[in-house]
Protein backbone atom coordinates (compact mmCIF):
# COMPACT_ATOMS: atom_id res chain seq x y z
CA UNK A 1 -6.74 20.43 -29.89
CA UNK A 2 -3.14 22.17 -30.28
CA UNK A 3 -1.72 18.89 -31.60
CA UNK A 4 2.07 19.99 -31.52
CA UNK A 5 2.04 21.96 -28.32
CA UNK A 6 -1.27 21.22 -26.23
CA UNK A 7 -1.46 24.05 -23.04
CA UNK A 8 -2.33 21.62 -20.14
CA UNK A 9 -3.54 22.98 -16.83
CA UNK A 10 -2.65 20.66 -13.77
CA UNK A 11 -3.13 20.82 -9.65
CA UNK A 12 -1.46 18.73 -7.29
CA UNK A 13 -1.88 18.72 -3.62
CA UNK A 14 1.33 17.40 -1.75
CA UNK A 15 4.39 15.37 -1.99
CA UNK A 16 3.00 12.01 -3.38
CA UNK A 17 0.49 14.02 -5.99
CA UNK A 18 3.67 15.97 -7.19
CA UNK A 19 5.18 12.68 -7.54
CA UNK A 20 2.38 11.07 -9.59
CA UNK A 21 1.85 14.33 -11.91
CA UNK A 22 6.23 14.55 -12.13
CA UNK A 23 5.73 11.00 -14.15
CA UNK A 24 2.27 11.98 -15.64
CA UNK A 25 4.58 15.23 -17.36
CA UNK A 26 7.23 12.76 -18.62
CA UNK A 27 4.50 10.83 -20.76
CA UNK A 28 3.14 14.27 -21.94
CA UNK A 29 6.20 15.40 -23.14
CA UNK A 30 7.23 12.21 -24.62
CA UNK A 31 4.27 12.83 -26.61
CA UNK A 32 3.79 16.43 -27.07
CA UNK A 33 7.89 18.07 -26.64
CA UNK A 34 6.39 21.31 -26.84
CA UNK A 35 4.05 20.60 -23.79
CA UNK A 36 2.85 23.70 -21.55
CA UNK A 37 2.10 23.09 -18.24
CA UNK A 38 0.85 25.91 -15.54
CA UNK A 39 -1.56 25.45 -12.32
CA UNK A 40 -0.84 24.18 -8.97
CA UNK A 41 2.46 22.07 -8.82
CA UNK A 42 5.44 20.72 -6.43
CA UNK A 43 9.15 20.17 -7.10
CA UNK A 44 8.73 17.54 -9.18
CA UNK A 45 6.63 18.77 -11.80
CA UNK A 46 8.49 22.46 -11.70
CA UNK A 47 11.82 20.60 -12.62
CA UNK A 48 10.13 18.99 -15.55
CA UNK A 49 9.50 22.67 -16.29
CA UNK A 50 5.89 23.41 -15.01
CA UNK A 51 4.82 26.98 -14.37
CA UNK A 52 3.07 26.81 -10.71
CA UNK A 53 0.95 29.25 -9.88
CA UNK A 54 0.95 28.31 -5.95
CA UNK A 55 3.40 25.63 -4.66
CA UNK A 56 1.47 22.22 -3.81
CA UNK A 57 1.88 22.51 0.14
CA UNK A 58 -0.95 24.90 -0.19
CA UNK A 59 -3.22 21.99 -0.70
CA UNK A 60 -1.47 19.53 1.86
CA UNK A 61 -4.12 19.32 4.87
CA UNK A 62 -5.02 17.06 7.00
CA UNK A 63 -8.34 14.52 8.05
CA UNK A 64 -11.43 14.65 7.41
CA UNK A 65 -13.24 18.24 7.97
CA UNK A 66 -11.67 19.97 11.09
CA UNK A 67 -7.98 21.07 10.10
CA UNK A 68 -9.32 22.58 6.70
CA UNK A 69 -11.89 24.86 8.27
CA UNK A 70 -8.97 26.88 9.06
CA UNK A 71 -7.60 27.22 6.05
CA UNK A 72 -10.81 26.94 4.09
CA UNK A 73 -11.32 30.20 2.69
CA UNK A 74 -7.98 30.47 1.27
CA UNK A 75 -8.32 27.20 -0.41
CA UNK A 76 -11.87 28.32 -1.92
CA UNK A 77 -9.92 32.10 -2.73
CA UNK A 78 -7.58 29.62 -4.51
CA UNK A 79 -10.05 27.83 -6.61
CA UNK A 80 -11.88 30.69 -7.28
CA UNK A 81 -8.68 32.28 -8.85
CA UNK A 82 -7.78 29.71 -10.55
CA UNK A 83 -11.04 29.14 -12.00
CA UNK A 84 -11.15 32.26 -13.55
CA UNK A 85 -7.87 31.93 -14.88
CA UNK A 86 -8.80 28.94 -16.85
CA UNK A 87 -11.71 29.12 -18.06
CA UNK A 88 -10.39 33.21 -19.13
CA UNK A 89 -7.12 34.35 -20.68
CA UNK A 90 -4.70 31.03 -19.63
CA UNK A 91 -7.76 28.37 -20.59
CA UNK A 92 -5.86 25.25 -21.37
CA UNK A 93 -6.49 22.59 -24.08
CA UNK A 94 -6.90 20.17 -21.41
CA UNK A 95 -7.40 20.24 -17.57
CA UNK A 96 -5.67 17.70 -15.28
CA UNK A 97 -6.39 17.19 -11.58
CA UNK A 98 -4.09 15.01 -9.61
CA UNK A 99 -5.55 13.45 -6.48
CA UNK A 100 -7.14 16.16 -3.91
CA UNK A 101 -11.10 15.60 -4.43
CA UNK A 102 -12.12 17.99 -2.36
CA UNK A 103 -10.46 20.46 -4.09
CA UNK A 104 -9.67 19.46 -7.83
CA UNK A 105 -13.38 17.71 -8.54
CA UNK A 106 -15.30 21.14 -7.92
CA UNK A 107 -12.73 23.29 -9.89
CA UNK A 108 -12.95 20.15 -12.78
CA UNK A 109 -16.90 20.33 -12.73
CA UNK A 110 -17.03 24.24 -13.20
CA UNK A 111 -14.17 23.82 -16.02
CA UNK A 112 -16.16 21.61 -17.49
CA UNK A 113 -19.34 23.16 -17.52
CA UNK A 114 -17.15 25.97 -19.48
CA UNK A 115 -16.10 23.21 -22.33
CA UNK A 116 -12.71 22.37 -20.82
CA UNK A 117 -12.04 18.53 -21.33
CA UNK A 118 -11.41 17.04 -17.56
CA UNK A 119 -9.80 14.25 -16.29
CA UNK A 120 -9.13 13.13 -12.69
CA UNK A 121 -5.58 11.09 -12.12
CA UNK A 122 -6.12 8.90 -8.82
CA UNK A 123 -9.36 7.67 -8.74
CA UNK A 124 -10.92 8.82 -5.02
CA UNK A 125 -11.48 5.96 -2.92
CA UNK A 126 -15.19 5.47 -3.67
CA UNK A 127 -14.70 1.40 -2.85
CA UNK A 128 -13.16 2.46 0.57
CA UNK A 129 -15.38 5.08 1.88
CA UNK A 130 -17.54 8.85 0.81
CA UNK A 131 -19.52 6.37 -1.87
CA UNK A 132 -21.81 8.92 -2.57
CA UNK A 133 -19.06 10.85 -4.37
CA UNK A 134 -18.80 8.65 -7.35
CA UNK A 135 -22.12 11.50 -8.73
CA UNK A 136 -19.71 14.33 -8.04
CA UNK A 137 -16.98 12.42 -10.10
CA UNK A 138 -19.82 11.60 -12.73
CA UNK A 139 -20.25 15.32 -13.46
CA UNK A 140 -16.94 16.49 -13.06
CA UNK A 141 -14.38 14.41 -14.70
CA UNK A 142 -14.73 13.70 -18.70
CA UNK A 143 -11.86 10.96 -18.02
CA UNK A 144 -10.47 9.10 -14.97
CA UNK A 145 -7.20 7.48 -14.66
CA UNK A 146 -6.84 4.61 -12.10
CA UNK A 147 -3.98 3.31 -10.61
CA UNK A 148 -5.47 0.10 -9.32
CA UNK A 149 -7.16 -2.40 -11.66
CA UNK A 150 -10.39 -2.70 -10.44
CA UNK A 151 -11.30 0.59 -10.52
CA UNK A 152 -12.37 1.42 -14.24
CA UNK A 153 -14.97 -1.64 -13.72
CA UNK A 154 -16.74 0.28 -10.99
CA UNK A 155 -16.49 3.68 -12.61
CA UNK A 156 -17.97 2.70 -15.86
CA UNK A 157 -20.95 1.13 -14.29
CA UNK A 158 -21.51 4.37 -13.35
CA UNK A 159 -21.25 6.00 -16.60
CA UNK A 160 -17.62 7.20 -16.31
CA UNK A 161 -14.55 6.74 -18.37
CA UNK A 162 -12.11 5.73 -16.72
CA UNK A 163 -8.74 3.97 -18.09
CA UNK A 164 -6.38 1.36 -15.48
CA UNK A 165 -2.90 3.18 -16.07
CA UNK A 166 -0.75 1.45 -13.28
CA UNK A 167 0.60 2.82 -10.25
CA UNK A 168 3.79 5.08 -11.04
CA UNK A 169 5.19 3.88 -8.30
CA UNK A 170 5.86 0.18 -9.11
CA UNK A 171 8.19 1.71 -12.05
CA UNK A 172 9.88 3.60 -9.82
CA UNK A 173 10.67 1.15 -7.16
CA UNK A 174 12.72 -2.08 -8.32
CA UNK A 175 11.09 -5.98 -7.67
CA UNK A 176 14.09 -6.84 -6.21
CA UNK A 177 15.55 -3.50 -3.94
CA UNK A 178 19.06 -3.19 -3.11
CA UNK A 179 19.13 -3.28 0.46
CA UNK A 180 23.15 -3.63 0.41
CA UNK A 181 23.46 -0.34 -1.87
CA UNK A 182 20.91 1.59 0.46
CA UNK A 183 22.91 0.35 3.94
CA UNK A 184 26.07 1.53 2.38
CA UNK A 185 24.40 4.90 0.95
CA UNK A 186 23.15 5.64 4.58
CA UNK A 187 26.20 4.63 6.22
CA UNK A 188 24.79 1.76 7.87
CA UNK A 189 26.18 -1.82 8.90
CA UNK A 190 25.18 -4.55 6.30
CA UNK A 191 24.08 -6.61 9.39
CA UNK A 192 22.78 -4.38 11.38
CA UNK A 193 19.01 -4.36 12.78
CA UNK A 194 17.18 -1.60 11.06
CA UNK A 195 14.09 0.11 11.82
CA UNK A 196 12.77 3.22 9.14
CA UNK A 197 10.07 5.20 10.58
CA UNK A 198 7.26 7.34 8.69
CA UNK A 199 5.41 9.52 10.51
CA UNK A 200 3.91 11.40 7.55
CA UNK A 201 4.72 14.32 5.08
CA UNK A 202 1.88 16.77 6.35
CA UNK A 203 2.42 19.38 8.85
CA UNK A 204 -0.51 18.32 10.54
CA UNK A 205 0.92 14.34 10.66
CA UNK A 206 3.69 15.31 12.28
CA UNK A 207 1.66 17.20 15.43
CA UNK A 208 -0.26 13.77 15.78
CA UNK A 209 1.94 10.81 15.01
CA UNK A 210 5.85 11.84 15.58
CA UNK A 211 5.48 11.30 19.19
CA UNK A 212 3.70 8.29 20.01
CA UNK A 213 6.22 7.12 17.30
CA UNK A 214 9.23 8.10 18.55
CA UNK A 215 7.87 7.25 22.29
CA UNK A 216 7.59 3.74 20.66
CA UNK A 217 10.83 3.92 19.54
CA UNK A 218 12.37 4.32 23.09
CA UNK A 219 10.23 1.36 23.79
CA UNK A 220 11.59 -0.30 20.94
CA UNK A 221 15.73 0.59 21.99
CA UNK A 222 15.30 -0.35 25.65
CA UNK A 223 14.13 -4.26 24.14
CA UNK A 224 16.73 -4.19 21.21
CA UNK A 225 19.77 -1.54 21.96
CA UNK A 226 21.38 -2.21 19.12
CA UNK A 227 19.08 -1.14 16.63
CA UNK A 228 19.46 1.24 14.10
CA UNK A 229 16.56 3.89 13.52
CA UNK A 230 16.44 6.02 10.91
CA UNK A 231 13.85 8.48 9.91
CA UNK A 232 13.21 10.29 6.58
CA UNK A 233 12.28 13.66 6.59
CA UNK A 234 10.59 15.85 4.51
CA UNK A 235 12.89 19.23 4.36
CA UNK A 236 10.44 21.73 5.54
CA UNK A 237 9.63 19.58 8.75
CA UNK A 238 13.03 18.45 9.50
CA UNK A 239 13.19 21.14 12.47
CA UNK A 240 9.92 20.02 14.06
CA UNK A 241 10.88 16.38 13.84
CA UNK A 242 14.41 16.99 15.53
CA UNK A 243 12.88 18.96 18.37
CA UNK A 244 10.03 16.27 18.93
CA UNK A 245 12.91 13.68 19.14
CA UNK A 246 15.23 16.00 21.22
CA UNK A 247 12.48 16.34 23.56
CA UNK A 248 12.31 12.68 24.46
CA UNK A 249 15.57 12.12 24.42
CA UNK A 250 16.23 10.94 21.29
CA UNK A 251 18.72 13.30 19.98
CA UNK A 252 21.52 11.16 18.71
CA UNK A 253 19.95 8.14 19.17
CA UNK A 254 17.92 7.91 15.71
CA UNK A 255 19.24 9.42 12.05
CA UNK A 256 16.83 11.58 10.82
CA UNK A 257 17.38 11.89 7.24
CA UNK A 258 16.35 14.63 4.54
CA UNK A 259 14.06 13.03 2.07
CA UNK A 260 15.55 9.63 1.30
CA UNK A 261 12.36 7.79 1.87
CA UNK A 262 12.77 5.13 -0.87
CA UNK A 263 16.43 4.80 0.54
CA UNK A 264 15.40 4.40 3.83
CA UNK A 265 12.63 1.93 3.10
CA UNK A 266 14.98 -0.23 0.84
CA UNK A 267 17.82 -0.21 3.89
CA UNK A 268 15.50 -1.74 6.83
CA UNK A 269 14.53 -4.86 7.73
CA UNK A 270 10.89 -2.83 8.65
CA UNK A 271 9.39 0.11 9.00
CA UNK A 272 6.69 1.70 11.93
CA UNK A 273 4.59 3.75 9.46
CA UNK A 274 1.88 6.49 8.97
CA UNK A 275 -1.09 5.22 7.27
CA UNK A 276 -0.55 6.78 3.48
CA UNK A 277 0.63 6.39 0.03
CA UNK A 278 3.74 5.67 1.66
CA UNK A 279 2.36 2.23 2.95
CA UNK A 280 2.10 1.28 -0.47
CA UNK A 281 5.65 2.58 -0.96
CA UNK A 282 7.04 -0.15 1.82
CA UNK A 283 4.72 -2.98 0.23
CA UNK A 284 6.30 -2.19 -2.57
CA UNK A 285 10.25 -2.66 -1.48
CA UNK A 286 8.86 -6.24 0.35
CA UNK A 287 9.10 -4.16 4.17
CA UNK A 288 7.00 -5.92 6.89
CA UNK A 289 4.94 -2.66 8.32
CA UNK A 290 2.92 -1.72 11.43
CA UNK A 291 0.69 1.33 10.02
CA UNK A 292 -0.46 3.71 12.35
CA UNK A 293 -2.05 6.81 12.52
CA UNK A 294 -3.64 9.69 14.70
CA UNK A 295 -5.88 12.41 13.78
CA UNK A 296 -8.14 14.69 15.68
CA UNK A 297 -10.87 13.02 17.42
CA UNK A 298 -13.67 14.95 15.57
CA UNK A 299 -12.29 14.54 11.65
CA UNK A 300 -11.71 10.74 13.05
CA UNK A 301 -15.30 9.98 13.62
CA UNK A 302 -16.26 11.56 10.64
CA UNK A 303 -14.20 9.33 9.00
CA UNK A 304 -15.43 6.00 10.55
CA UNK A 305 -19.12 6.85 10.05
CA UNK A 306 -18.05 6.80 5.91
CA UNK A 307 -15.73 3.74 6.09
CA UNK A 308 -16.77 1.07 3.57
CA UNK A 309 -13.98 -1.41 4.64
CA UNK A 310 -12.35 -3.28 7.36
CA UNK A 311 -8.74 -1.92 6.27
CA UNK A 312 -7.01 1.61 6.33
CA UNK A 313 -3.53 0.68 4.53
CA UNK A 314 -3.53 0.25 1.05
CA UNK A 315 -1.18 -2.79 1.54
CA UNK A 316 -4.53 -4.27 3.54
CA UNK A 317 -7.03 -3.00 1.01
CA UNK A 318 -5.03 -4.20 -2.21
CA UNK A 319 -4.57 -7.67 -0.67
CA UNK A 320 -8.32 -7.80 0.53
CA UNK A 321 -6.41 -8.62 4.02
CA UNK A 322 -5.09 -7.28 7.56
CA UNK A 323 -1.55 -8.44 5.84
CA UNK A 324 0.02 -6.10 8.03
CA UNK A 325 -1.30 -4.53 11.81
CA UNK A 326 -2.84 -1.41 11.36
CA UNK A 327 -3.25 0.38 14.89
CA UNK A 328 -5.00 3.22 14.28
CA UNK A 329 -6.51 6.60 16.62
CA UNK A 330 -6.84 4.92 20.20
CA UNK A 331 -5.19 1.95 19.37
CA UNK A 332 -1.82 3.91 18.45
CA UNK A 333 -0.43 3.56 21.82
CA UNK A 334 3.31 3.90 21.74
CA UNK A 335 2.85 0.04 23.66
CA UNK A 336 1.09 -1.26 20.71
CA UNK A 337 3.32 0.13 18.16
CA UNK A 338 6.18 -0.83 20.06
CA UNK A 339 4.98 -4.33 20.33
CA UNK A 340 3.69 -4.70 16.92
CA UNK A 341 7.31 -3.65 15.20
CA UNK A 342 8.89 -6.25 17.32
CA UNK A 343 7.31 -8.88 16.13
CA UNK A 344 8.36 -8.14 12.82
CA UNK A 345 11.55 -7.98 13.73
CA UNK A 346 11.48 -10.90 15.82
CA UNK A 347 10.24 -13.02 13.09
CA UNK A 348 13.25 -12.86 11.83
CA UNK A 349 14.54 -15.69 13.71
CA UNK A 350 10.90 -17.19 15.17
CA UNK A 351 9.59 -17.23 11.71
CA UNK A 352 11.03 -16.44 9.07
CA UNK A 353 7.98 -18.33 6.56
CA UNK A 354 6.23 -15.41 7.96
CA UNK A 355 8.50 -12.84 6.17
CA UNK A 356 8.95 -15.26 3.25
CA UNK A 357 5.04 -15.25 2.72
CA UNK A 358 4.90 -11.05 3.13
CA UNK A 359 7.80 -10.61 0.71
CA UNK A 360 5.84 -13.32 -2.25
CA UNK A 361 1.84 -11.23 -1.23
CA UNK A 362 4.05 -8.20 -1.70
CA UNK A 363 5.99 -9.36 -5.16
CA UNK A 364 2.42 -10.44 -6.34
CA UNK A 365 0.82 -6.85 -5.33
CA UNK A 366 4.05 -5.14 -7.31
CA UNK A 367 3.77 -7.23 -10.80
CA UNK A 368 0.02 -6.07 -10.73
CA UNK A 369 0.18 -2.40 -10.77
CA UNK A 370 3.65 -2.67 -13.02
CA UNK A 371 2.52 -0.93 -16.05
CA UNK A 372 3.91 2.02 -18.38
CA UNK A 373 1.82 4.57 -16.81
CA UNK A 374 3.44 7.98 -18.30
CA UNK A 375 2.59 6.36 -21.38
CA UNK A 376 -0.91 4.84 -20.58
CA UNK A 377 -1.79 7.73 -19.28
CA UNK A 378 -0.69 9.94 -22.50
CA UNK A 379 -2.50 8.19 -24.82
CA UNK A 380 -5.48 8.20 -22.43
CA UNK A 381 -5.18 12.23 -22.43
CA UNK A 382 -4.70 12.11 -26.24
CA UNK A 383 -7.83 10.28 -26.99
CA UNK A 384 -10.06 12.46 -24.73
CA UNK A 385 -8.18 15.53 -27.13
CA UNK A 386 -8.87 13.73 -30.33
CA UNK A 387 -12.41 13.67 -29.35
CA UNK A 388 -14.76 15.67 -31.68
C-alpha cells in the first residue's frame, strides 16, 4: 500500500453512480490528500479531480438484456481495455467499482485474480432479484460496501465482506427540506399546486416513459388547470424531452428544468416518477410518489421471471410495503398514472393523516441510512489496504 498517495482505479456507470463515487472521492481524499484517481467517471468525480478514461454515459443502458446487445461489444472492447490497463502499466493500489454489475463484477474478478484488492460500492440487489449472483460477487469483490443495513448480514453468510456505510444520499438531502426556498428558487407560487415529474436519466428511459408521462400530465391539467408541472432534465436529453412535450402539446404548459432534481423534488407537493434511485431521492424529501416505468417487452419478462419481491421502488422495498403505487409495464397507462397522482394530491384536503403517515414512514426510512458514508467507506477501503 502507497500510504501517502494510494493510485485508486474507479468505474461508474451513470448519473446516480457518479454521484455515489463524487462522495466516495471526498472520504478518500479526506484521508489520503494526495489521492489518484483514473478509470471510468462522470462530472462529479472529474471535478473532484478524477482522470476518466471514458465518460460514465458509456455505461448508462437500459433493462434487462435487449438494449445492451447493441452496444455490447463496445462495452466488452471497454473492459477489455481497461483490464489491461490495470492490471499493466496504470495498475492501481486499489480497485473500486461503483454500481454496474454487469459490467464492474467481471472486470473486479479478473483484477483480482491479478492481485488487485477489489471492492464493490452498492451492493447488487441479490434480496430483490438475479440471486444466483451473490457466487459472482463471492469471487469478485475482496470488500463490499452497502448502503442499506441489512445487506452485510446476507453477504457474510455467504462468505463476503461486506461493511453497512449509509446511503450518501440521506447526507445530502436535509430531514426537514425547504420547500419555501426551492418554490422561490424555481420561480414558483408558495401556494401553488405542484407536480415534479421524473421520467428517468437514461436515453433509453426517456423513449419509454416521457410520453405516457406527459400524456398523463394532460390528463392531470384538464382535472386540475391550475397546476404547476415542472420537470428536471438531465442536460444531454433536454432536446428530446422538449420535443416529446411539444408534440403533445405541452410546450409552455410544463417547466422543464436543467438538472435541478433535488430542487424540484423539494418544491412539489408530489412527484409522477420513473422507477430508480431517484424514488429513493423523493422518499427522502417526504414526496408522496406514483412510480412507474416502461421497458421493452422482452428485457421486461426477463426481468419478472428473476423477481424475488412483490415491490419495484426502493421506497416499497425499504419499507417492506406498497407505501406508494407502483404501476409498472402494462399497467403504466397514462389513465392510471393520471389517476394515481391525483390522489396524492387530493389527499391533501380528503386526508391529510394519509400524507402525515407517508411523511413520519419516510422520516423513519431517512434517520436509518443517515450515516457518514465518505468516511465509513474510507476506513473500509483503508483496512482492506492495510491488509497483509
Amino acid at each position: 500500500m502507497q500510504a501517502q498517495s494510494p493510485r485508486v482505479a474507479m468505474v461508474a456507470g451513470e448519473t446516480s453512480s457518479d454521484l455515489l463515487a463524487g462522495l466516495l472521492i471526498d472520504g478518500l481524499q479526506g484521508r489520503w490528500p494526495g489521492l489518484r484517481g483514473y478509470g471510468v467517471g462522470g462530472p462529479q468525480m472529474q471535478r473532484r479531480g478524477f482522470d476518466a478514461w471514458w465518460p460514465s454515459e458509456r455505461l448508462a443502458v437500459h433493462g434487462y438484456s435487449l438494449e445492451v446487445l447493441r452496444r455490447l461489444a463496445g462495452l466488452l472492447r471497454m473492459r477489455a481495455q481497461l483490464r489491461e490497463r490495470l492490471s499493466s502499466e496504470d495498475r492501481p493500489d486499489v480497485f473500486i467499482g461503483i454500481d454496474a454489475p454487469d459490467f464492474n463484477l467481471g472486470l473486479e474478478t479478473a483484477l483480482r485474480a491479478a492481485g488487485v484488492p477489489t471492492v464493490h460500492f452498492v451492493c447488487p440487489s441479490v434480496w430483490a432479484w438475479r440471486p444466483e449472483r451473490i457466487e459472482t460477487i463471492r469471487r469478485a469483490a475482496d470488500h463490499v460496501l452497502c448502503l442499506f443495513p441489512f445487506e452485510p448480514a446476507l453477504l457474510e453468510r455467504a462468505g463476503i465482506a461486506a461493511t453497512y456505510v449509509g446511503h450518501p444520499l440521506a447526507s445530502v438531502i436535509p430531514l426537514q427540506p425547504d420547500r419555501a426556498a426551492a418554490r422561490r428558487a424555481l420561480g414558483l407560487d408558495e401556494a401553488a399546486e405542484v407536480l415534479a415529474v421524473l421520467p428517468g436519466s437514461r436515453s433509453k428511459e426517456i423513449d419509454y416513459i416521457t410520453k405516457p408521462f406527459f400524456e398523463a400530465v394532460v390528463l392531470i391539467q384538464q382535472a386540475r388547470p391550475a397546476i404547476k408541472i415542472i420537470v428536471p432534465a438531465v442536460p444531454a436529453l433536454k432536446a428530446r424531452i422538449e420535443a416529446i412535450a411539444a408534440e403533445l402539446g405541452l410546450a409552455g404548459r410544463i417547466q422543464i428544468l436543467t438538472g435541478q432534481s433535488h430542487t424540484a423534488l423539494a418544491a412539489c407537493d408530489c412527484t409522477l416518477i420513473a422507477s430508480g434511485t431517484a424514488t429513493l431521492e423523493a422518499a427522502l424529501f417526504k414526496r408522496p410518489m406514483v412510480i412507474g416505468y416502461h421497458m421493452h417487452p422482452w428485457s421486461w419478462r426477463l426481468m419478472r421471471r428473476k423477481q424475488l419481491q412483490p415491490w419495484v421502488g426502493l421506497p416499497n422495498i425499504l419499507c417492506e410495503s406498497f407505501v406508494v403505487p407502483e404501476l409498472i409495464q402494462d399497467r403504466a397507462s397514462p389513465e392510471a398514472l393520471a389517476a394515481a397522482t391525483i390522489d396524492w394530491l387530493e389527499a391533501k384536503t380528503r386526508a391529510p393523516e394519509r400524507l402525515t403517515a407517508l411523511a413520519q414512514r419516510f422520516t423513519a426510512l431517512h434517520e436509518t441510512l443517515l450515516r457518514d458514508t465518505p468516511r465509513l467507506a474510507a476506513h473500509a477501503i483503508e483496512t482492506l489496504l492495510q491488509r497483509p
